[in-house]
C-alpha atoms as a PDB file:
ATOM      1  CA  UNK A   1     -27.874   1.129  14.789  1.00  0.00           C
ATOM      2  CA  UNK A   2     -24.964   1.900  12.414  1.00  0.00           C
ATOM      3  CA  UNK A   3     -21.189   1.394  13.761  1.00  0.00           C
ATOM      4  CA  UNK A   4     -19.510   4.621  13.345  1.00  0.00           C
ATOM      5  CA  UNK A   5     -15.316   4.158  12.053  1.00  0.00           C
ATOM      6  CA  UNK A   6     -13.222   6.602  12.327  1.00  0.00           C
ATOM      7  CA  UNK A   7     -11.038   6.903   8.879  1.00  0.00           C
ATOM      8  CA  UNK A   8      -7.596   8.847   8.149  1.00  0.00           C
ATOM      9  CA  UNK A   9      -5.716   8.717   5.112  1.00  0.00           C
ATOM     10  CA  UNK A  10      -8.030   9.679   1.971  1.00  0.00           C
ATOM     11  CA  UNK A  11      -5.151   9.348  -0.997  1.00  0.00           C
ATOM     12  CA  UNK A  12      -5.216   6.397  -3.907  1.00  0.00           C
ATOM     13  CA  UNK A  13      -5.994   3.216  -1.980  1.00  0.00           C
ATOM     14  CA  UNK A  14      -7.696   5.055   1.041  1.00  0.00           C
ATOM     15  CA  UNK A  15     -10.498   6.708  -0.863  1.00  0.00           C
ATOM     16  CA  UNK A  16     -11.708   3.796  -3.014  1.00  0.00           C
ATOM     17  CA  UNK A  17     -11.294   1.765   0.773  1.00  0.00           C
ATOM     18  CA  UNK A  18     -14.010   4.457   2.008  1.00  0.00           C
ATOM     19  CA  UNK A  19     -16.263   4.372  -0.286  1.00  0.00           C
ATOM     20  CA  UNK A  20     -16.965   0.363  -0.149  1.00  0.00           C
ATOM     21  CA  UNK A  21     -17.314   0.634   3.521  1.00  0.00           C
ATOM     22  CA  UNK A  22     -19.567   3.287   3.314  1.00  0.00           C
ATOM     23  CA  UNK A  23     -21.842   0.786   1.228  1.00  0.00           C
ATOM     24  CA  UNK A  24     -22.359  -1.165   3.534  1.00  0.00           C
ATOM     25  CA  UNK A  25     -25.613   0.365   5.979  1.00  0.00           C
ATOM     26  CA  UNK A  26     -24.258  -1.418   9.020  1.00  0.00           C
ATOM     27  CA  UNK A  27     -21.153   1.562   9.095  1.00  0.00           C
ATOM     28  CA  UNK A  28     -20.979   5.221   9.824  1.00  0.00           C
ATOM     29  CA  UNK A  29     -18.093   6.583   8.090  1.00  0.00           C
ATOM     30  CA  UNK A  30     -16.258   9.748   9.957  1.00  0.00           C
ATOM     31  CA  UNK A  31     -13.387  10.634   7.067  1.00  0.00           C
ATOM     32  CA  UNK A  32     -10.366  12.538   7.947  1.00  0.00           C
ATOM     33  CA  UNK A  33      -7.329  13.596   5.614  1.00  0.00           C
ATOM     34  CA  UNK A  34      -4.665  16.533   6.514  1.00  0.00           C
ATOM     35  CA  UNK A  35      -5.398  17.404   2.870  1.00  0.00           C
ATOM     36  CA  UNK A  36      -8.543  20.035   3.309  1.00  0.00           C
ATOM     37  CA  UNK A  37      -8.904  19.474  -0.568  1.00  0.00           C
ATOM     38  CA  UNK A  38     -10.522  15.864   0.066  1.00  0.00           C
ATOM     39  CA  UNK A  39     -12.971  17.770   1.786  1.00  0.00           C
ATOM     40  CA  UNK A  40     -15.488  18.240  -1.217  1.00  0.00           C
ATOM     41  CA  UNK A  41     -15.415  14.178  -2.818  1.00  0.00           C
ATOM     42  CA  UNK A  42     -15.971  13.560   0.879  1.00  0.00           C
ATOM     43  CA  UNK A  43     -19.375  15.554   1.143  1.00  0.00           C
ATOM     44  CA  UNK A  44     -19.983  14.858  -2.693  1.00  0.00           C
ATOM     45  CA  UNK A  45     -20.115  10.737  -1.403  1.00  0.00           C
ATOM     46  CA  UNK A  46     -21.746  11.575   1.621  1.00  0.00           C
ATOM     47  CA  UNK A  47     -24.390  13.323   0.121  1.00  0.00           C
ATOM     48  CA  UNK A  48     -25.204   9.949  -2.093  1.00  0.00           C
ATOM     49  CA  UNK A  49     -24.298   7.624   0.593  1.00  0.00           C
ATOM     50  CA  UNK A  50     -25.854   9.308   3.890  1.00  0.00           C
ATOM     51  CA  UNK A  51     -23.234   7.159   6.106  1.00  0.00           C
ATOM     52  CA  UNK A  52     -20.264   9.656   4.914  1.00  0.00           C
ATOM     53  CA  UNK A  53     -18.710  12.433   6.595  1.00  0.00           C
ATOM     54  CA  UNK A  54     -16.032  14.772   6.908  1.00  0.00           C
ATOM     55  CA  UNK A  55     -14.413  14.995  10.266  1.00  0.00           C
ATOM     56  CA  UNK A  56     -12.116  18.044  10.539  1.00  0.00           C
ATOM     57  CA  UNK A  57      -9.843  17.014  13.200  1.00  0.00           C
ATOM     58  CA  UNK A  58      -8.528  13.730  15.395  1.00  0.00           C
ATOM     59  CA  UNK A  59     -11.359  14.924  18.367  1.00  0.00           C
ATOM     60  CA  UNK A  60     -14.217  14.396  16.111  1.00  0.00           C
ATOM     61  CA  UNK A  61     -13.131  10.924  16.110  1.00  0.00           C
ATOM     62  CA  UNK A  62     -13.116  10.490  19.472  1.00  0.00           C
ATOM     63  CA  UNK A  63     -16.739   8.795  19.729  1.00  0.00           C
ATOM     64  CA  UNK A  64     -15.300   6.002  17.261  1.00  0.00           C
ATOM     65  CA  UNK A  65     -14.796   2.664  18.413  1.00  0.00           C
ATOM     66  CA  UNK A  66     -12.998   1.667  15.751  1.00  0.00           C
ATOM     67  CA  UNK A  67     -10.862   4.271  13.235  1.00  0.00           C
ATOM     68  CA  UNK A  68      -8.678   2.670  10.160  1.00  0.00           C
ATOM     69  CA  UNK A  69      -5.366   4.315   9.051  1.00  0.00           C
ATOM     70  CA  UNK A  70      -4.283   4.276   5.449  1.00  0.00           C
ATOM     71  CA  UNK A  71      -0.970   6.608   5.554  1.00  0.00           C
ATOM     72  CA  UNK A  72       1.893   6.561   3.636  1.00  0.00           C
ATOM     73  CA  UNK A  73       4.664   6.313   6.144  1.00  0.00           C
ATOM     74  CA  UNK A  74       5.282   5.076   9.629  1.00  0.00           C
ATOM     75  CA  UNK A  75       6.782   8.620  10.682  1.00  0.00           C
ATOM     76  CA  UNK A  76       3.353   9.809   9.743  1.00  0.00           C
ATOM     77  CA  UNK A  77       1.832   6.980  10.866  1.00  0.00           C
ATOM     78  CA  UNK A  78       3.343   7.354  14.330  1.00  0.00           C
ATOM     79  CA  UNK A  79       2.024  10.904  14.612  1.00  0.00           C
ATOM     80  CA  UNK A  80      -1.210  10.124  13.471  1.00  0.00           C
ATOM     81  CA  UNK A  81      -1.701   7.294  16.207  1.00  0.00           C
ATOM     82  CA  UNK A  82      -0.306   9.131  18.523  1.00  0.00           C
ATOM     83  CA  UNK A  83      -2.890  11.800  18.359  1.00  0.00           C
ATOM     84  CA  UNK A  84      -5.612   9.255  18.509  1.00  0.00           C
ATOM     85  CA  UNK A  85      -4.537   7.642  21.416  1.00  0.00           C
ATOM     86  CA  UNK A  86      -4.873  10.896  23.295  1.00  0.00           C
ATOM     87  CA  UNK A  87      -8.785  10.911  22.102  1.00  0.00           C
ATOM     88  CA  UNK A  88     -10.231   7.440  21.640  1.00  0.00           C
ATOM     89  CA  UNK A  89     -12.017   5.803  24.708  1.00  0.00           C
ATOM     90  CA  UNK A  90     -10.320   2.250  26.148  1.00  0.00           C
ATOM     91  CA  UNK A  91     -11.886  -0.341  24.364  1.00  0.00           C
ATOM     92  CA  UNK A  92     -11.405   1.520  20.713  1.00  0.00           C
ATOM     93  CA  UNK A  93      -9.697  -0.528  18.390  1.00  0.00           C
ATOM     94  CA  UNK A  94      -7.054   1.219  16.137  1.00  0.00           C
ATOM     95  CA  UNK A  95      -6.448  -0.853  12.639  1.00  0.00           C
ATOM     96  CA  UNK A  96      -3.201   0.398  10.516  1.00  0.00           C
ATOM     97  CA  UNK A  97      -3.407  -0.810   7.287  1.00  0.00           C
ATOM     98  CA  UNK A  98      -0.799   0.970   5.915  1.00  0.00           C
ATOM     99  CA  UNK A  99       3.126  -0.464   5.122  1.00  0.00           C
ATOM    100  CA  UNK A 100       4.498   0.723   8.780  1.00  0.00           C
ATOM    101  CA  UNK A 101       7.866  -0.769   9.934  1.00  0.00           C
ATOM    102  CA  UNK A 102       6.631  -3.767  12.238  1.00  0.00           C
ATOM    103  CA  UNK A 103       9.299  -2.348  14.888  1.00  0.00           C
ATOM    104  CA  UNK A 104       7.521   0.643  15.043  1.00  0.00           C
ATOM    105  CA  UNK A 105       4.022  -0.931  14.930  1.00  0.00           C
ATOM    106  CA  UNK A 106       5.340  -2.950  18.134  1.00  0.00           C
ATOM    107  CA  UNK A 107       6.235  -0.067  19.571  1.00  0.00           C
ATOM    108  CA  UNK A 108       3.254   1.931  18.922  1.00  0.00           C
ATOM    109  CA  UNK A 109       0.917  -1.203  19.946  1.00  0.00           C
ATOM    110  CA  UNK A 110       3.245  -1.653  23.317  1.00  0.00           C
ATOM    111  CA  UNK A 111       2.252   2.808  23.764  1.00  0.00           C
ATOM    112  CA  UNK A 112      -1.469   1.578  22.749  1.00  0.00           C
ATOM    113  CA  UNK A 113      -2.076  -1.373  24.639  1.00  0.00           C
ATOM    114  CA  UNK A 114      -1.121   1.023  27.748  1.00  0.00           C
ATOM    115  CA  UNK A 115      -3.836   3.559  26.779  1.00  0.00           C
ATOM    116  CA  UNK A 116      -6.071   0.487  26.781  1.00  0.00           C
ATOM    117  CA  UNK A 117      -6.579   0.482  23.147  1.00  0.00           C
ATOM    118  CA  UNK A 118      -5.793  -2.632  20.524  1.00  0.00           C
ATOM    119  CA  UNK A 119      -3.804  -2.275  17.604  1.00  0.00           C
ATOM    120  CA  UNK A 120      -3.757  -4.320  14.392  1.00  0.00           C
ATOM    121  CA  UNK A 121      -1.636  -4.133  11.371  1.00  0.00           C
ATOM    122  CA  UNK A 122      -3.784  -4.687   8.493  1.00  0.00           C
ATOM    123  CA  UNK A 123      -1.551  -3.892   5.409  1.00  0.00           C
ATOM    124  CA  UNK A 124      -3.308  -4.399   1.597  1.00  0.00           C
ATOM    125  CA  UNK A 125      -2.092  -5.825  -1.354  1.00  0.00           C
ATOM    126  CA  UNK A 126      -3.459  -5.318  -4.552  1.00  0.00           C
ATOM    127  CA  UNK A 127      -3.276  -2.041  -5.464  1.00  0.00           C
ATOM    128  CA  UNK A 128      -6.223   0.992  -6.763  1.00  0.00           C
ATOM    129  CA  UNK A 129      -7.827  -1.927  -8.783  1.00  0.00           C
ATOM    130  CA  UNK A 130      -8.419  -3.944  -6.170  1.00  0.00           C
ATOM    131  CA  UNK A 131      -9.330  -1.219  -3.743  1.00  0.00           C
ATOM    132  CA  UNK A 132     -11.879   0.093  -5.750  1.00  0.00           C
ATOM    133  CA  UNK A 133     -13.476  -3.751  -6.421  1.00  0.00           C
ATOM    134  CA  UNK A 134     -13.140  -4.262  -2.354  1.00  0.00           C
ATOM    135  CA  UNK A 135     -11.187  -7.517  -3.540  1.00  0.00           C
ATOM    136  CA  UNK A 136      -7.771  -6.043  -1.361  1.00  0.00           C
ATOM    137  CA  UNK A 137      -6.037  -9.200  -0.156  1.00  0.00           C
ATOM    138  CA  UNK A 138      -5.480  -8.119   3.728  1.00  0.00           C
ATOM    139  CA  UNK A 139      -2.736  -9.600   5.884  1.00  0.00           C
ATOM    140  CA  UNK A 140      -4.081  -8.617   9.533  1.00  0.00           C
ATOM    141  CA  UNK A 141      -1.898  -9.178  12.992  1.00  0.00           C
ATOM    142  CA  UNK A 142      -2.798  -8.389  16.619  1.00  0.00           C
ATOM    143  CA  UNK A 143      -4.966  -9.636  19.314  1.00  0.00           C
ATOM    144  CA  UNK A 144      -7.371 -12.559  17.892  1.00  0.00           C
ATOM    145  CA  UNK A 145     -10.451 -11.139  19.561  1.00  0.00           C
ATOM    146  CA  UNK A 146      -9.837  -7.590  18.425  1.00  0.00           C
ATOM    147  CA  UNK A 147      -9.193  -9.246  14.811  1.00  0.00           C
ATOM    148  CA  UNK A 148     -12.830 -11.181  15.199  1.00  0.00           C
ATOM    149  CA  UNK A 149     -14.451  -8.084  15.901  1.00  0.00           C
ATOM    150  CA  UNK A 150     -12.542  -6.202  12.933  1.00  0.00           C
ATOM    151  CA  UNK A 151     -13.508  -8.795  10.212  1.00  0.00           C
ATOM    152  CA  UNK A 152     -17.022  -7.455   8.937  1.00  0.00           C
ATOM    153  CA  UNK A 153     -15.071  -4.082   8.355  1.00  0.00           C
ATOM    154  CA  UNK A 154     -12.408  -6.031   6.431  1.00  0.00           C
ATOM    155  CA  UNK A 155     -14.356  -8.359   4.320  1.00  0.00           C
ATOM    156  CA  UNK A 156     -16.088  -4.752   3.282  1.00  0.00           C
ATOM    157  CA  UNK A 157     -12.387  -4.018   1.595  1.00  0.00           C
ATOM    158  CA  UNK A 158     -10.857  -7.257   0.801  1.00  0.00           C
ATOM    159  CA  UNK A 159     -11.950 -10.641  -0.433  1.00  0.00           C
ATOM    160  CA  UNK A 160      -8.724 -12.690   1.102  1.00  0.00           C
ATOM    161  CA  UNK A 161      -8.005 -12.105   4.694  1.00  0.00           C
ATOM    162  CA  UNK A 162      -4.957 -13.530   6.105  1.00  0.00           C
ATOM    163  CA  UNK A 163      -4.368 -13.878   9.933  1.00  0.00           C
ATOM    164  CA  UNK A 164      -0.770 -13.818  10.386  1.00  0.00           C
ATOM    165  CA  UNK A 165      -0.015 -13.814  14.110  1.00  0.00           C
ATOM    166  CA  UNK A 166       1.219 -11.308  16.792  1.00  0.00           C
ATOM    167  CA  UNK A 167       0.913  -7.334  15.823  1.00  0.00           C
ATOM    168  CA  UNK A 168       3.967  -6.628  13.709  1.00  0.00           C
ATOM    169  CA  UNK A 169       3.934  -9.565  11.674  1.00  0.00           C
ATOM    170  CA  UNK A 170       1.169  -8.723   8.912  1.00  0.00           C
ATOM    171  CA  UNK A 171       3.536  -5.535   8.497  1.00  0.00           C
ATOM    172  CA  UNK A 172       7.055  -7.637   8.203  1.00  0.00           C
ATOM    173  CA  UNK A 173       5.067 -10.459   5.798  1.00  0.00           C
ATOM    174  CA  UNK A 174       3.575  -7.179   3.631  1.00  0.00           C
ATOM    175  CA  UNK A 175       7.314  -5.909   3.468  1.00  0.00           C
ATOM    176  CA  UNK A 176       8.936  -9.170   1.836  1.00  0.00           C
ATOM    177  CA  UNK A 177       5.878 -10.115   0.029  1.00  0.00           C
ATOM    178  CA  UNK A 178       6.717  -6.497  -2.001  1.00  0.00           C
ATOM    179  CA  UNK A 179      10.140  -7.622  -2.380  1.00  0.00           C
ATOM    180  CA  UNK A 180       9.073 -10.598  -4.243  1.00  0.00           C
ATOM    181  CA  UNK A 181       7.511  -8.525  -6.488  1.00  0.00           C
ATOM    182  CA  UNK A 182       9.467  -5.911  -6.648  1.00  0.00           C
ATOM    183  CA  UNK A 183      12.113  -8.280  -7.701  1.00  0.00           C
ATOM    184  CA  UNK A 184      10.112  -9.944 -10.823  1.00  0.00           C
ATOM    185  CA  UNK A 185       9.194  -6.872 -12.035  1.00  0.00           C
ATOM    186  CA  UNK A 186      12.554  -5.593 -11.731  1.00  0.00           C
ATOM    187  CA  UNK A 187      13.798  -9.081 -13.574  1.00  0.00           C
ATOM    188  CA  UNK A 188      10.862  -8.384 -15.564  1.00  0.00           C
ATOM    189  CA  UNK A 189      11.707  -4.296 -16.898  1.00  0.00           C
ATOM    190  CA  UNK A 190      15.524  -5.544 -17.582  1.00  0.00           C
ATOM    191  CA  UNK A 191      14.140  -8.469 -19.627  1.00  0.00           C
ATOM    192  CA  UNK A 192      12.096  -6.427 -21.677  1.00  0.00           C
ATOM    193  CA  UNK A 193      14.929  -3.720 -22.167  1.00  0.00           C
ATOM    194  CA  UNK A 194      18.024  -6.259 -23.324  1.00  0.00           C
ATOM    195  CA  UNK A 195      14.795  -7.697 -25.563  1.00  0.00           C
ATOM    196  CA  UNK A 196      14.008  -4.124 -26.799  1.00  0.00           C
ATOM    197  CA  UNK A 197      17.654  -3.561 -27.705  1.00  0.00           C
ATOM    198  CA  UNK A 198      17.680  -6.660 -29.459  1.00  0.00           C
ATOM    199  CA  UNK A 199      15.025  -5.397 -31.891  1.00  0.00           C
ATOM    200  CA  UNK A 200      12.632  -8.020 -30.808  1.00  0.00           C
ATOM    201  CA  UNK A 201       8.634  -7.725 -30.724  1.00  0.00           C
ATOM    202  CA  UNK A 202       7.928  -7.077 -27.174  1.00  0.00           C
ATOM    203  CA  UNK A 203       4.385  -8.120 -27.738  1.00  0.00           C
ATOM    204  CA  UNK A 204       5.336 -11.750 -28.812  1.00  0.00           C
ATOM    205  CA  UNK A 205       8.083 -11.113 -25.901  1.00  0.00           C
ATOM    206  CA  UNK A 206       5.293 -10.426 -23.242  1.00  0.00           C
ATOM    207  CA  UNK A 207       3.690 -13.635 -24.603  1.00  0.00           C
ATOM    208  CA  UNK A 208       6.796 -15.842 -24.260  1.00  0.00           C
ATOM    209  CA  UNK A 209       6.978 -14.573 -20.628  1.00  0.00           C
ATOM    210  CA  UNK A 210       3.112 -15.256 -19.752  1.00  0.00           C
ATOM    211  CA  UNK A 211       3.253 -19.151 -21.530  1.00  0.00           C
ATOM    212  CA  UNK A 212       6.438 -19.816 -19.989  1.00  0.00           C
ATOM    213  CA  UNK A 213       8.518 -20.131 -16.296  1.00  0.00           C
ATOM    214  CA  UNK A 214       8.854 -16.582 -16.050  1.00  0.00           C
ATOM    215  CA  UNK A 215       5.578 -15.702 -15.808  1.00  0.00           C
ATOM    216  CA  UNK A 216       5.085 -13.563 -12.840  1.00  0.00           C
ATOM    217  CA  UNK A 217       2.100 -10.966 -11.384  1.00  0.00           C
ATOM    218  CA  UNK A 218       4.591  -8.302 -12.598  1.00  0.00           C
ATOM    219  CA  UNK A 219       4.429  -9.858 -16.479  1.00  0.00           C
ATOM    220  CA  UNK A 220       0.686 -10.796 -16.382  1.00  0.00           C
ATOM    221  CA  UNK A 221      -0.737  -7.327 -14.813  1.00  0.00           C
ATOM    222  CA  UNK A 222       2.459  -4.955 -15.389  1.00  0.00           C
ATOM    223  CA  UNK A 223       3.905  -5.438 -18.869  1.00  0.00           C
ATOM    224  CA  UNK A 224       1.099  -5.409 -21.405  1.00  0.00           C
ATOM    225  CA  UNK A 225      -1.264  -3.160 -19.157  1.00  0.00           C
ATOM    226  CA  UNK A 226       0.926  -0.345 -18.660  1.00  0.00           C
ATOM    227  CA  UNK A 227       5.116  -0.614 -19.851  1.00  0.00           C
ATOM    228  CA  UNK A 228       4.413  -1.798 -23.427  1.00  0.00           C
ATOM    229  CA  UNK A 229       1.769   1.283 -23.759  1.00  0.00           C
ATOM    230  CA  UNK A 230       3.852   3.221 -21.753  1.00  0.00           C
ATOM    231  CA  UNK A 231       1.515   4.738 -19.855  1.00  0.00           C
ATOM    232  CA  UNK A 232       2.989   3.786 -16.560  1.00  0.00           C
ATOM    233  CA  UNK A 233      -0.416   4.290 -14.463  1.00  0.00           C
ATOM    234  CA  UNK A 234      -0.820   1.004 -12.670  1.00  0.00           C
ATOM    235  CA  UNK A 235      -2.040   2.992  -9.308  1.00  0.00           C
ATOM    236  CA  UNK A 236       1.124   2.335  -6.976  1.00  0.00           C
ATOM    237  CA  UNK A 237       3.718   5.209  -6.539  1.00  0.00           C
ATOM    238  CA  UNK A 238       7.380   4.047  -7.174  1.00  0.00           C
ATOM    239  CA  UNK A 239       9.070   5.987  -3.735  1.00  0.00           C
ATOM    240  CA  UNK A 240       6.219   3.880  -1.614  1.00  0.00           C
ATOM    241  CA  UNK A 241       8.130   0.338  -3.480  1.00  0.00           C
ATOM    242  CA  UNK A 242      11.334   2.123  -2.524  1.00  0.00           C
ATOM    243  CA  UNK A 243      10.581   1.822   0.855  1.00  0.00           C
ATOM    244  CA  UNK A 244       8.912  -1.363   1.612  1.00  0.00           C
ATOM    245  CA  UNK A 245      12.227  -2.740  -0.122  1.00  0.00           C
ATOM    246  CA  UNK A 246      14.139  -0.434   3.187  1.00  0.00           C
ATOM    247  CA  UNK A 247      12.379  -2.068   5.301  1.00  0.00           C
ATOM    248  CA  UNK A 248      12.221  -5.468   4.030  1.00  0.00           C
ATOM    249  CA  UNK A 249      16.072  -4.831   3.577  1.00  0.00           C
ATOM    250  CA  UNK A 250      16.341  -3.752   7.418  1.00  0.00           C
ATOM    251  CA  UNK A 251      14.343  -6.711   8.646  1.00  0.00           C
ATOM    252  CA  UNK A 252      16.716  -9.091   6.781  1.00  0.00           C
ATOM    253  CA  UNK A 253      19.818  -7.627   8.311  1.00  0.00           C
ATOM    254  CA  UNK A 254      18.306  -7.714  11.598  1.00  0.00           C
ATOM    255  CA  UNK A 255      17.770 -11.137  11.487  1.00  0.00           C
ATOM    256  CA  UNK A 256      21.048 -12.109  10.272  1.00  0.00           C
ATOM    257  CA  UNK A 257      20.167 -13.421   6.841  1.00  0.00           C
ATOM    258  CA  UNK A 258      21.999 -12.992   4.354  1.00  0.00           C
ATOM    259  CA  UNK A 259      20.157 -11.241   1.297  1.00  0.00           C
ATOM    260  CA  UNK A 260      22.350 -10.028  -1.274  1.00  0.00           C
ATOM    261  CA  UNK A 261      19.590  -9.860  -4.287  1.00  0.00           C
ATOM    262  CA  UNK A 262      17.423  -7.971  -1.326  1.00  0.00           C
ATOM    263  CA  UNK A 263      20.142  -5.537  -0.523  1.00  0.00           C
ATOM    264  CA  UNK A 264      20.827  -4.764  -4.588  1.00  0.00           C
ATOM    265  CA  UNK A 265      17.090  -4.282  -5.432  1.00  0.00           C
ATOM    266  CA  UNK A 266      16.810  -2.195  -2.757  1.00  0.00           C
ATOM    267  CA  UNK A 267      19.314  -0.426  -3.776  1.00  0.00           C
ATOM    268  CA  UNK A 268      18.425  -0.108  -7.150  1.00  0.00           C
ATOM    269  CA  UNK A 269      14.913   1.269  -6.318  1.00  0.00           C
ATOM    270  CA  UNK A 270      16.322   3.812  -3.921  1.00  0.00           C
ATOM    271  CA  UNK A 271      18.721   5.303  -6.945  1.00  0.00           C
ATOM    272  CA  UNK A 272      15.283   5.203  -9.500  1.00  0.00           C
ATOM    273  CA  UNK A 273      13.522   7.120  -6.847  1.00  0.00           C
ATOM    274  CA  UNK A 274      16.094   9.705  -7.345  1.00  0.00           C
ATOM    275  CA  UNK A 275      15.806   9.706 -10.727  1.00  0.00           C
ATOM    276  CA  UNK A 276      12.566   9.700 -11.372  1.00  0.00           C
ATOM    277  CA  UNK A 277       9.938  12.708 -11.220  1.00  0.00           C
ATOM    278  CA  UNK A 278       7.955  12.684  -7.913  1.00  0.00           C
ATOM    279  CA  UNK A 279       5.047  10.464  -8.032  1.00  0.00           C
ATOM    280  CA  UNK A 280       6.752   8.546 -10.687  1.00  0.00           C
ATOM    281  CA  UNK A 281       4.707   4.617 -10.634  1.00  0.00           C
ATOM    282  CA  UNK A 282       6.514   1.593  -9.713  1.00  0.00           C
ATOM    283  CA  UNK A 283       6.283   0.700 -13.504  1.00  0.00           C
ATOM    284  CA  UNK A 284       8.366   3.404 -14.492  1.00  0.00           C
ATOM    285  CA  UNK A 285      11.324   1.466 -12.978  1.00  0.00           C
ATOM    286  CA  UNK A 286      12.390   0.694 -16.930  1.00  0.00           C
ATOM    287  CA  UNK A 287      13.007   4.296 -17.919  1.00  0.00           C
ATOM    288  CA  UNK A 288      15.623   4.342 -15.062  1.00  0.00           C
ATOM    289  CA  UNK A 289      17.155   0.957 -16.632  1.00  0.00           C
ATOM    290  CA  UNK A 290      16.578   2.123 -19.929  1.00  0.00           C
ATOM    291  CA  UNK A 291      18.459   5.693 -18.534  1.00  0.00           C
ATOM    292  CA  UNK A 292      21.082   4.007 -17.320  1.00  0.00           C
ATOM    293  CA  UNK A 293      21.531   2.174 -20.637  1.00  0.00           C
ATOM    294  CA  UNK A 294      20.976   4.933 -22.809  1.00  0.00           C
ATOM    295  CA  UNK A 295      18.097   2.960 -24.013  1.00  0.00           C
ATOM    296  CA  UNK A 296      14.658   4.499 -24.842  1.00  0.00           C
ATOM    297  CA  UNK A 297      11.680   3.601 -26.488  1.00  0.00           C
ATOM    298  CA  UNK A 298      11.086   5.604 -30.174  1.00  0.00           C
ATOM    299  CA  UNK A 299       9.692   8.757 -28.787  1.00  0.00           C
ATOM    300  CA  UNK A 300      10.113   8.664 -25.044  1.00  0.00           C
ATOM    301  CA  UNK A 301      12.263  10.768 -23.471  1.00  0.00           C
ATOM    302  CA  UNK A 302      15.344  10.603 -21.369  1.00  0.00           C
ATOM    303  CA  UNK A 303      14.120  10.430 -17.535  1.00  0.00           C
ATOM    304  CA  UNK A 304      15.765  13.468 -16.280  1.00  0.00           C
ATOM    305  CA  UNK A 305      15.860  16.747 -18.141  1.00  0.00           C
END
């Protein structure tokens, strides 16, 4: 008999993360957004699937044993849990695998754990792509046996899974891992601006980068694929970078370390993300260098009008 998980949070990642668990027969999919809209690809997958459905509200996930959040915030993240803690049975295992502040993930698995429900933070990395291949790399804290009895729904979304300790801690590791990133492609978009202004060919440029010691994921998946075009579609929203750099920020000055470049590059994505239209992608952090320089590409204009 099929396993039936609950599922909130139908946007970019959390859609393509639906359908590949809903591939696999040994799952009953119950899919929940606050969007109404998401209604209709819902039924439309169900209706080729037969293990898909809409659920209209928290209570129609209250048979679930297990039900995955994919949300974009921990403020909504909180509420969200919060509900289903009032309608899950003890012994239901809740799985946020969103980018949550760990405090508040401890916090919420401390309000969880007294309901008699486990928590795990299961936070992704690897964007759309990735989610739609079910190749997510998965970084996945919490109780051990709760985690063992998680891992057939996990290996149906990503292809690495990572155990990395108590819950909280796949949260704070998601967090700085972003930074990193954040960072090269940040090193990465001023690079290819001062190289733009110099009237060099950013093609050979991108080359240089990929052959050479400052090849990064930002200048092999990033640069050619979506800056050089322009297109700046790579599938991960630039205000969701914006804030896993707060919060890897806040966890740095809460330890005590010191973390200047952190600090600046957070701050620098929190002034692009005021720049830039809403829903602008994390690529499109060059047009706010290239802003602030006064420096656009032949036929692109200025960010703000």
């Amino acid at each position: 008999m099929a396993m039936t998980i609950g599922f909130v949070g139908l946007g970019m990642m959390g859609m393509p993360m639906v359908e590949n668990l809903a591939r696999n027969p040994d799952f009953q999919i119950l899919a929940h957004d606050a969007d109404e809209s998401r209604k209709a690809a819902i039924d439309g997958l169900g209706a080729n699937a037969g293990s898909l459905a809409w659920a209209a509200s928290m209570s129609d996930l209250s048979t679930c044993r297990t039900v995955i959040t994919m949300l974009p915030n921990s403020d909504i993240t909180n509420a969200v849990i919060g509900a289903l803690l009032n309608v899950l049975d003890k012994g239901a295992t809740i799985i946020d695998m969103g980018s949550s502040h760990p405090l508040e993930t401890e916090k919420l698995a401390r309000r969880a754990t007294e309901a008699g429900i486990a928590l795990l933070d299961a936070p992704v990395s690897g964007a759309v792509a990735k989610a739609r291949t079910g190749t997510l790399s998965i970084m996945v804290g919490g109780d051990s046996r709760a985690i063992d009895d998680a891992m057939p729904l996990l290996r149906s979304m990503g292809s690495d899974i990572i155990r990395t300790g108590a819950v909280g801690s796949a949260h704070a590791m998601k967090a700085l891992n972003n930074y990193v990133y954040a960072a090269g492609l940040l090193a990465m978009s001023e690079a290819t601006a001062i190289a733009g202004r110099m009237g060099l060919d950013l093609g050979i440029f991108a080359e240089v980068l990929n052959a050479s010691s400052g090849r990064n994921v930002a200048t092999e998946t990033k640069l050619k694929q979506f800056v050089l075009p322009r297109s700046f579609n790579a599938g991960f929203q630039l205000r969701l970078q914006a804030k896993d750099l707060a919060t890897a920020d806040s966890l740095g000055r809460k330890a005590g370390v010191s973390a200047d470049q952190l600090a600046l590059c957070a701050d620098i994505w929190r002034q692009a993300m005021g720049q830039l239209q809403p829903g602008a992608d994390n690529t499109e952090i060059i047009r706010f260098i290239e802003a602030a320089s006064q420096t656009t590409q032949p036929g692109e204009e200025d960010v703000a009008d």
